[in-house]
C-alpha atoms as a PDB file:
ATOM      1  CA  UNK A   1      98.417  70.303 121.417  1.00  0.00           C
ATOM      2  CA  UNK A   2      99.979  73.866 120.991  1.00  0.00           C
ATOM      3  CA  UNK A   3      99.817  76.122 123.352  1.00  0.00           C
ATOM      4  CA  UNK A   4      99.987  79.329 121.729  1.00  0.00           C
ATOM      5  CA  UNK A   5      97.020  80.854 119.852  1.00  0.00           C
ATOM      6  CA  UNK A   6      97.236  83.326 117.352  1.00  0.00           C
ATOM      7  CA  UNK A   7      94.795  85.430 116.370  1.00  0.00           C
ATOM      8  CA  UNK A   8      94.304  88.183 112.881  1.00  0.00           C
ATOM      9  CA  UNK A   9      91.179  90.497 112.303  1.00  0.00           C
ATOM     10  CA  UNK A  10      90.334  93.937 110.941  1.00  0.00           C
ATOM     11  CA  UNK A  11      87.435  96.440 110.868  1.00  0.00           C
ATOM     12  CA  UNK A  12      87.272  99.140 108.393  1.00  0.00           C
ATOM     13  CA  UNK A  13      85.528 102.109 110.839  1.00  0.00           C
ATOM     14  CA  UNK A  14      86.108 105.849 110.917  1.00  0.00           C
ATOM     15  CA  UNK A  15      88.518 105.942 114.389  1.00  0.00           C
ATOM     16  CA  UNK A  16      89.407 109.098 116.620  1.00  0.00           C
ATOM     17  CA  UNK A  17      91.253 110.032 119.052  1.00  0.00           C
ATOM     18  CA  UNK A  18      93.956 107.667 118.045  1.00  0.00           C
ATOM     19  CA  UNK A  19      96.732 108.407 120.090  1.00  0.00           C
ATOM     20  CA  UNK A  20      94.747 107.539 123.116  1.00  0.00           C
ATOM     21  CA  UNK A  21      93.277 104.480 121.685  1.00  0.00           C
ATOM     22  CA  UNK A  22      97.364 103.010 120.982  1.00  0.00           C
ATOM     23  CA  UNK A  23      97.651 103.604 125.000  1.00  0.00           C
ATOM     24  CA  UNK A  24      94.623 101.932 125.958  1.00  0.00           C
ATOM     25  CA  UNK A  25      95.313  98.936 123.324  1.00  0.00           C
ATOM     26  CA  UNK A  26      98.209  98.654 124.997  1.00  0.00           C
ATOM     27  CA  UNK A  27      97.065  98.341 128.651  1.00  0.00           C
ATOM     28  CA  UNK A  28      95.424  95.835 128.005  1.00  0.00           C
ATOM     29  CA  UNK A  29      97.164  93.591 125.649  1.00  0.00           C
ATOM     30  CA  UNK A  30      99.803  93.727 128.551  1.00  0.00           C
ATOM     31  CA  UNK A  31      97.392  93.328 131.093  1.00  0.00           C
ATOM     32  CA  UNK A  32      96.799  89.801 128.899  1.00  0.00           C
ATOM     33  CA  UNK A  33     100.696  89.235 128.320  1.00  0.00           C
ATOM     34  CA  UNK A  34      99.906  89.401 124.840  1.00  0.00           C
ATOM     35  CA  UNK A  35     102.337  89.801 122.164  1.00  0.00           C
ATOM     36  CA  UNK A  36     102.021  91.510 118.269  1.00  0.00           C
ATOM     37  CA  UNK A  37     101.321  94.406 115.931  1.00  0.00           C
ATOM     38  CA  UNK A  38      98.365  96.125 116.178  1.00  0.00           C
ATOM     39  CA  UNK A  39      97.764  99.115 113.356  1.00  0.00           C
ATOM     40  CA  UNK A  40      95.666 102.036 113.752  1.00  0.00           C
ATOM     41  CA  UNK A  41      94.693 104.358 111.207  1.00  0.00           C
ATOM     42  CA  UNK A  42      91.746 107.086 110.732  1.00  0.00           C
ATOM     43  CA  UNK A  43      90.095 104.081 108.305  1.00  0.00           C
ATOM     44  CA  UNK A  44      90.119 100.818 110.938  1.00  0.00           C
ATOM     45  CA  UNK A  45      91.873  98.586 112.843  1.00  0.00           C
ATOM     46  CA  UNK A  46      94.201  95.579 111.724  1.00  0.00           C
ATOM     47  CA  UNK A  47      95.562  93.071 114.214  1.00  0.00           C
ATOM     48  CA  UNK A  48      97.801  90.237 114.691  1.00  0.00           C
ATOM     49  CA  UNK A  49      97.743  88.585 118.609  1.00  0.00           C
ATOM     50  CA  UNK A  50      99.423  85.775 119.990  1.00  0.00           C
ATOM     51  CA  UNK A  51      99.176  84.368 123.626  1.00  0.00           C
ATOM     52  CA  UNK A  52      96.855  81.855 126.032  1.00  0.00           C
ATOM     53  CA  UNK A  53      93.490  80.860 124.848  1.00  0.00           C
ATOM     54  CA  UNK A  54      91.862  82.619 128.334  1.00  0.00           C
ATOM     55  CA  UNK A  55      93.850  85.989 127.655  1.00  0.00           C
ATOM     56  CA  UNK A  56      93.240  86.438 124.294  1.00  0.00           C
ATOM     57  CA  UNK A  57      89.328  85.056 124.741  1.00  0.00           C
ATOM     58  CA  UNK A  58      89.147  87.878 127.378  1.00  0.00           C
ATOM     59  CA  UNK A  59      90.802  90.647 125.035  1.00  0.00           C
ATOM     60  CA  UNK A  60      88.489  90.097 122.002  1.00  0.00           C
ATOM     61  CA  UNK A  61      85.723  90.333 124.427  1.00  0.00           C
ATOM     62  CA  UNK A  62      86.572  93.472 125.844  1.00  0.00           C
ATOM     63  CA  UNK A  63      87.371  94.773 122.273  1.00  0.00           C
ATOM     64  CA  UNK A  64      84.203  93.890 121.449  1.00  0.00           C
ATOM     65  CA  UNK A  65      82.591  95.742 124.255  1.00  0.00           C
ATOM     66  CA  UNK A  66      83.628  98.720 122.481  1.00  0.00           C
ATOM     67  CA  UNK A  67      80.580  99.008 119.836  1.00  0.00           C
ATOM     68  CA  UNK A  68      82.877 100.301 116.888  1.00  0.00           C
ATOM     69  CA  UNK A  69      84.680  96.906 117.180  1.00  0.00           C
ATOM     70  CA  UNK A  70      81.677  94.753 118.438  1.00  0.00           C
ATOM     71  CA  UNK A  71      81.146  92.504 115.063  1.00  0.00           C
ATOM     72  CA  UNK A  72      84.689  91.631 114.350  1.00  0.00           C
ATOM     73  CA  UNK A  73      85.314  88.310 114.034  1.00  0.00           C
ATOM     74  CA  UNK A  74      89.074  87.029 114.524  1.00  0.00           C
ATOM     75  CA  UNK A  75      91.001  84.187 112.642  1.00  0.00           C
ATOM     76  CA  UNK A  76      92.652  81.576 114.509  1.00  0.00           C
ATOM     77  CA  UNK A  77      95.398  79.399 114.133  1.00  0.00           C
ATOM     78  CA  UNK A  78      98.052  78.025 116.439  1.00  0.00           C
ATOM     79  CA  UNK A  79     102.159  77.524 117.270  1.00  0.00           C
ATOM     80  CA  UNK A  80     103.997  75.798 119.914  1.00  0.00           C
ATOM     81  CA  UNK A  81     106.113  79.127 120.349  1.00  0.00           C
ATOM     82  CA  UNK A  82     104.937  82.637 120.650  1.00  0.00           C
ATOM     83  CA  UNK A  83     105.608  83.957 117.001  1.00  0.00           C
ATOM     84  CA  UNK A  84     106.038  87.441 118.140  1.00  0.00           C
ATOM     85  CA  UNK A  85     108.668  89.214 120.147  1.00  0.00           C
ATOM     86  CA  UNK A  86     107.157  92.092 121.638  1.00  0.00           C
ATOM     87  CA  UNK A  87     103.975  94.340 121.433  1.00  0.00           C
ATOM     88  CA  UNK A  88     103.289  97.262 119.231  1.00  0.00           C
ATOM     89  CA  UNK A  89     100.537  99.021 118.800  1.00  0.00           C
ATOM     90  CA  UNK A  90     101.439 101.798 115.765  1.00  0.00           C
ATOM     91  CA  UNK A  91      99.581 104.749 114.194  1.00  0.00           C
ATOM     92  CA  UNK A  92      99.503 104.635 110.378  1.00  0.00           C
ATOM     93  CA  UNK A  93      98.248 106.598 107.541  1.00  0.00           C
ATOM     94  CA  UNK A  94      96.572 103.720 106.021  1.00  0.00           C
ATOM     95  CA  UNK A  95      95.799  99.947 107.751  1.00  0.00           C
ATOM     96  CA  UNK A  96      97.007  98.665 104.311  1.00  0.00           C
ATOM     97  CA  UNK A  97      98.522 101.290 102.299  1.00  0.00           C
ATOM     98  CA  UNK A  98      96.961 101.860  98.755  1.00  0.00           C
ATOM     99  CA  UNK A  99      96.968 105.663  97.842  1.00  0.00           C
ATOM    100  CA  UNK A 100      92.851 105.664  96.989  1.00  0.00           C
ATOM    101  CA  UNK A 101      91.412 107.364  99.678  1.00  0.00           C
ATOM    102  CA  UNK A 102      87.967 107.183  97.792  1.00  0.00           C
ATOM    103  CA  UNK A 103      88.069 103.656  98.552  1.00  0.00           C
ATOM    104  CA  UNK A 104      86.187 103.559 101.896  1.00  0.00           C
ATOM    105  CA  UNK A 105      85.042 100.019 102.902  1.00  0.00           C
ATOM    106  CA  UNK A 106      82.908 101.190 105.703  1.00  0.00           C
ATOM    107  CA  UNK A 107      80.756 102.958 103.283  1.00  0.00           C
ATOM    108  CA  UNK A 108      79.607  99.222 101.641  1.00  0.00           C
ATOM    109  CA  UNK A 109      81.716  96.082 101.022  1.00  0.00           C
ATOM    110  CA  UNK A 110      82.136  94.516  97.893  1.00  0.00           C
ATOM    111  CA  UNK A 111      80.528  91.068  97.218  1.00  0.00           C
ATOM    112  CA  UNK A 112      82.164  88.366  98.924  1.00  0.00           C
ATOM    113  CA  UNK A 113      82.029  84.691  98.205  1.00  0.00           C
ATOM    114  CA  UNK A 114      82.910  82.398 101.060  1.00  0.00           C
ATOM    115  CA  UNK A 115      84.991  79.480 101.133  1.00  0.00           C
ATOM    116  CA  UNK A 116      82.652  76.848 100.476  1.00  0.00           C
ATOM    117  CA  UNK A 117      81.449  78.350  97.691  1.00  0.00           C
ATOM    118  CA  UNK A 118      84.424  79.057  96.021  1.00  0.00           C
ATOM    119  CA  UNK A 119      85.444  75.671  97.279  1.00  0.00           C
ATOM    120  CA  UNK A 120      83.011  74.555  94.793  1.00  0.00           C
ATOM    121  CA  UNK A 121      83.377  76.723  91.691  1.00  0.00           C
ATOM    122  CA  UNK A 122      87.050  75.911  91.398  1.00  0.00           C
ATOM    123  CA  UNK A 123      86.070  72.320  91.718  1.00  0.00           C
ATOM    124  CA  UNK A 124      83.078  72.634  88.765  1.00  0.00           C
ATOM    125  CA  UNK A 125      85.881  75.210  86.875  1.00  0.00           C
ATOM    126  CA  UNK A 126      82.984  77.509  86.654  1.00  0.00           C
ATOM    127  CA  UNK A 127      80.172  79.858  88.590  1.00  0.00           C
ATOM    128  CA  UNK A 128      76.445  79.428  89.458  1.00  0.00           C
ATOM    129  CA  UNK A 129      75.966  80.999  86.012  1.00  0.00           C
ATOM    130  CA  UNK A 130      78.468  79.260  84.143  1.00  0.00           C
ATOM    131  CA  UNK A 131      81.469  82.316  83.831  1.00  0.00           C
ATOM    132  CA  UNK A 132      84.805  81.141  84.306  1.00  0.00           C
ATOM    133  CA  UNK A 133      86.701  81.705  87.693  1.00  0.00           C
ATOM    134  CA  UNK A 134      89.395  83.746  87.418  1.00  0.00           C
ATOM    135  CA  UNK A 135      91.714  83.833  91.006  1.00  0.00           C
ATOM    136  CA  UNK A 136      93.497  87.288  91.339  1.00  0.00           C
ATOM    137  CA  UNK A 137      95.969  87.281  94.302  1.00  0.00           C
ATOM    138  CA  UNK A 138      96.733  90.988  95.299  1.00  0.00           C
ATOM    139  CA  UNK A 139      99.754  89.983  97.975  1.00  0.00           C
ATOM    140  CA  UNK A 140     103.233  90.684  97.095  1.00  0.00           C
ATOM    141  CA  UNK A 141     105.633  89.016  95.560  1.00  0.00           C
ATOM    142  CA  UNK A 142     107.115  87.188  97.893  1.00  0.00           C
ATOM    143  CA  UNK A 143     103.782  86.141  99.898  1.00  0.00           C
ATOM    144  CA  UNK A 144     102.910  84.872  96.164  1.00  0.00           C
ATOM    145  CA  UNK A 145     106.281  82.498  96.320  1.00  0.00           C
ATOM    146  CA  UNK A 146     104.985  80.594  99.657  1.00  0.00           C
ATOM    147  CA  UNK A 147     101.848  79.490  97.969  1.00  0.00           C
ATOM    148  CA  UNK A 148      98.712  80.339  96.275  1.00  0.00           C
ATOM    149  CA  UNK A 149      95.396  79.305  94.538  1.00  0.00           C
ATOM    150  CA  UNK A 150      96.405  77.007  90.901  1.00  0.00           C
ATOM    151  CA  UNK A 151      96.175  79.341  88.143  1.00  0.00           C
ATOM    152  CA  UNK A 152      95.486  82.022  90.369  1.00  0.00           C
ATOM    153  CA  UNK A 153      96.811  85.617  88.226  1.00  0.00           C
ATOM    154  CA  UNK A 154      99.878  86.922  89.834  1.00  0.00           C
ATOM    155  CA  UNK A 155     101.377  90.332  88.723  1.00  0.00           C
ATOM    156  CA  UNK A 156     104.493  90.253  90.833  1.00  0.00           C
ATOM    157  CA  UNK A 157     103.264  93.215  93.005  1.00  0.00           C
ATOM    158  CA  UNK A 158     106.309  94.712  95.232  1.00  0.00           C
ATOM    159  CA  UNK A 159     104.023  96.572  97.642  1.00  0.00           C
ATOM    160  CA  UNK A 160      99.885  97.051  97.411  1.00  0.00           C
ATOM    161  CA  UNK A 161      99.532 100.309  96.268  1.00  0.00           C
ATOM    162  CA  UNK A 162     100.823  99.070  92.651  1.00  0.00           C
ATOM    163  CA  UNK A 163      97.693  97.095  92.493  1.00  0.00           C
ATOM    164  CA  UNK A 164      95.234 100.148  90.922  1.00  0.00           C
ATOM    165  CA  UNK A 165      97.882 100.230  88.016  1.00  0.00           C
ATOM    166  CA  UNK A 166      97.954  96.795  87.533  1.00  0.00           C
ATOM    167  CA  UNK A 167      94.546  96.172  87.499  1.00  0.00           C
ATOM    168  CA  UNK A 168      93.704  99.315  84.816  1.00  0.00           C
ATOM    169  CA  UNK A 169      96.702  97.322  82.659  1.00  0.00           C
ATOM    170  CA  UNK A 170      95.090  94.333  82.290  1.00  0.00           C
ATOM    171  CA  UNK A 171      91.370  95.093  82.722  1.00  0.00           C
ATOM    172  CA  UNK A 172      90.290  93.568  79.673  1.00  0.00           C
ATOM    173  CA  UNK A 173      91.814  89.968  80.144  1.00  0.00           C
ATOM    174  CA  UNK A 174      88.504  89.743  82.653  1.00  0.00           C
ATOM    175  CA  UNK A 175      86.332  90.427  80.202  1.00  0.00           C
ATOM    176  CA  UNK A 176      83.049  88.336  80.711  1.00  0.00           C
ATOM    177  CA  UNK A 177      84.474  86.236  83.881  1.00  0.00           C
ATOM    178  CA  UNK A 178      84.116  86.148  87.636  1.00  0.00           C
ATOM    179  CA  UNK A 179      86.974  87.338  89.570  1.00  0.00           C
ATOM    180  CA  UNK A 180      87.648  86.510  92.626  1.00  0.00           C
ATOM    181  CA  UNK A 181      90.349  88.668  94.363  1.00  0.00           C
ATOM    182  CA  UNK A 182      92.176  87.136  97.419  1.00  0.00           C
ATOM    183  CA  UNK A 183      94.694  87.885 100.000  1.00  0.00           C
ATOM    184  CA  UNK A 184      95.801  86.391 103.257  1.00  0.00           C
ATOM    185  CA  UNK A 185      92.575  87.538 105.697  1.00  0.00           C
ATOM    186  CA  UNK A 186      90.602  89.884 103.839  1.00  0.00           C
ATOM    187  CA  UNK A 187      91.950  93.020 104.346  1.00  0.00           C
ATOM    188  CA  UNK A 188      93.713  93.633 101.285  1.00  0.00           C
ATOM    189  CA  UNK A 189      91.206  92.176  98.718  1.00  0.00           C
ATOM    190  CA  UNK A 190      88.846  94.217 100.316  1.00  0.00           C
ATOM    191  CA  UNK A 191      89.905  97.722  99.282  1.00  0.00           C
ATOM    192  CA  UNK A 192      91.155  95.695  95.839  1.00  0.00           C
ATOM    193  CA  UNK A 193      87.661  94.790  95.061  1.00  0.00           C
ATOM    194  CA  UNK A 194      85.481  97.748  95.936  1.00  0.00           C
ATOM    195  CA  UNK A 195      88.140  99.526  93.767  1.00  0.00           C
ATOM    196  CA  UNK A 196      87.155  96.676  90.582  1.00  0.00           C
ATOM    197  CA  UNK A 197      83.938  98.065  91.270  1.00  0.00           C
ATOM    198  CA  UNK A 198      84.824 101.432  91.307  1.00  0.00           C
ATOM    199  CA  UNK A 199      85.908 101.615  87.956  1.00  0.00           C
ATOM    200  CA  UNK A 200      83.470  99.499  86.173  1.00  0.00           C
ATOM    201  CA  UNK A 201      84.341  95.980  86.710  1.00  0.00           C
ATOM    202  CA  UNK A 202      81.106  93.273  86.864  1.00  0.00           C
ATOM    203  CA  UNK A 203      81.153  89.819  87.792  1.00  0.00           C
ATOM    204  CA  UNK A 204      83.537  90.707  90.827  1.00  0.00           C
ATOM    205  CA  UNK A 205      83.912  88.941  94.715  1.00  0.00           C
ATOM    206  CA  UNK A 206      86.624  89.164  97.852  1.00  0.00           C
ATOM    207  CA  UNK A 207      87.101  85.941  99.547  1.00  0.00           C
ATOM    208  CA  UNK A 208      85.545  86.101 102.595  1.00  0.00           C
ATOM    209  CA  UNK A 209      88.097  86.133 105.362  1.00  0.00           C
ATOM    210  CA  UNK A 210      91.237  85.780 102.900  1.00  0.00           C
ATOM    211  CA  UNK A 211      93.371  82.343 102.674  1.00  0.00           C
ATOM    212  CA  UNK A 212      93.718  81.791 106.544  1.00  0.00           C
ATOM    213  CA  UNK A 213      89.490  81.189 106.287  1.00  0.00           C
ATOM    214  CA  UNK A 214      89.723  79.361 103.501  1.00  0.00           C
ATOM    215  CA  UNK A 215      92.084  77.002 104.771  1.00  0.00           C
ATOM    216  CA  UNK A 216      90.076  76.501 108.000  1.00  0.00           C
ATOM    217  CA  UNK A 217      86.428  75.578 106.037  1.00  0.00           C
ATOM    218  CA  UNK A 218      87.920  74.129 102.944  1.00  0.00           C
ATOM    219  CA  UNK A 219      91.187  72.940 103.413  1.00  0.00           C
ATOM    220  CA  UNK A 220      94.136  73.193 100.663  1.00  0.00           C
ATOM    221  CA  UNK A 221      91.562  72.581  98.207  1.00  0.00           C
ATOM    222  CA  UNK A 222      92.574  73.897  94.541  1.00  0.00           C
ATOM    223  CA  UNK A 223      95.408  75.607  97.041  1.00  0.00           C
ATOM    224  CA  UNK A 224      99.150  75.184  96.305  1.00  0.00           C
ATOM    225  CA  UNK A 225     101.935  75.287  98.703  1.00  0.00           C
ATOM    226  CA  UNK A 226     101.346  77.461 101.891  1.00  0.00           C
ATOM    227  CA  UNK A 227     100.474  80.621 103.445  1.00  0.00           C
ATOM    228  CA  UNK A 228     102.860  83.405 104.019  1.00  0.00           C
ATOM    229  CA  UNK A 229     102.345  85.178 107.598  1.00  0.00           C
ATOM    230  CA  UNK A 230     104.122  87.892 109.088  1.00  0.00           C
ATOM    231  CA  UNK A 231     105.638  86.777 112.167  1.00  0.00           C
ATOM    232  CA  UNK A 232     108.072  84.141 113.052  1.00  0.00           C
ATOM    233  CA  UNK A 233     106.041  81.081 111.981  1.00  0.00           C
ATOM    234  CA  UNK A 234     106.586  82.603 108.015  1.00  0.00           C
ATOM    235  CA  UNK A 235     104.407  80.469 106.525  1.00  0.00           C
ATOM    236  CA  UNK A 236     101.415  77.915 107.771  1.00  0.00           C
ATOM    237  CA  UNK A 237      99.973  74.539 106.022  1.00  0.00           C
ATOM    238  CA  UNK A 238      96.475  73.546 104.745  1.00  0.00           C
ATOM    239  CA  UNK A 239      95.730  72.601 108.377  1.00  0.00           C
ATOM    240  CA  UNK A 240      96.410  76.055 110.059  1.00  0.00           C
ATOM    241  CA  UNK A 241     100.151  75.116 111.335  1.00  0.00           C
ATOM    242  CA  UNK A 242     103.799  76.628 110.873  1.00  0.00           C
ATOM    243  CA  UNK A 243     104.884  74.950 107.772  1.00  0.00           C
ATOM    244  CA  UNK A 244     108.866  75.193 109.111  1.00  0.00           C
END
């Protein structure tokens, strides 16, 4: 059984006061001997925790005490090592850089499709009202490389904010299908879909929870190769675990 867990989540929420919310994060992630990145920004939070099941268990709750964070809900997986060398908690501009600030995901989400669902559209090849699926993976390049849905469209991004060019280049090849955008937990294909939305787009869904969800309700399922993570474990399986 391994011993480490690791944990990823995000909220999209207006934050203040940030440079006393980094000090306080880190209090207590020490406090837990926990080890990762935390990121901070005016839009959110975005996380990425490793350590024992009782000290991260007794984080997340007191996170969620705090009623800005109370609803997240974190992604697990596991490691027989602690994937991460240290702890930072850091104050960005953005919690994933993409140069729209009109894009606010606390004002609404886009439609999501979970797992199951989509679990079962890419097995039919089609919707519940008969459109063709179309996968769009909005990760880089080299997260691409590890693994990613078959046939999924893959414009060899080198960083996130090229994805509002991309996407205005090729807007007509999704002409009267469903697109589903996806990205490792959500985060990314969040902002990527409300901004489909934003400039027209119908017919268009996030994957609920990213790759790292999909793997734990649906399995590999219409999935190819593995998932590329940041931290030392690089990439994890079908089943949650380091790939390595």
């Amino acid at each position: 059984m391994s011993s480490v867990v690791n944990i990823s989540a995000y909220k999209f929420i207006t934050l203040g006061d940030l440079p006393v919310l980094r000090e306080t994060l880190l209090e207590h992630t020490h406090q837990h001997g926990l080890k990762g990145t935390i990121l901070l920004a005016e839009e959110g939070i975005n996380l990425f925790l490793a350590g024992a099941q009782e000290e991260l268990d007794a984080f997340v709750a007191w996170l969620r005490s705090d009623t800005r964070f109370a609803d997240m809900e974190p992604k697990y997986s596991w490691s027989d090592t602690q994937p991460f060398g240290k702890m930072l908690v850091k104050i960005k501009r953005e919690i994933i850089r993409m140069n729209h600030p009109s894009i606010r995901p606390e004002n609404g989400r886009a439609p999501v499709v979970d797992a199951p669902t989509l679990a079962r559209w890419l097995a039919a090849g089609q919707d519940d009202a008969g459109r063709e699926v179309v996968m769009l993976d909005t990760r880089n390049d080299f997260e691409v490389d590890a693994g990613t849905f078959e046939n999924a469209v893959d414009w060899r991004l080198e960083k996130f904010s090229q994805f509002p060019d991309a996407l205005q280049a090729h807007r007509a090849d999704f002409e009267g299908k469903t697109v589903v955008g996806f990205c490792t937990g959500g985060i990314r294909c969040e902002k990527a879909v409300i901004y489909m939305q934003e400039i027209g787009m119908e017919n268009v869904y996030q994957l609920e929870g990213g790759i790292l969800k999909y793997f734990e309700l649906a399995g590999g399922q219409s999935y190819q190769g593995n998932c590329f993570v940041f931290d030392e474990r690089e990439t994890l399986d079908a089943g949650l675990a380091p790939s390595r």
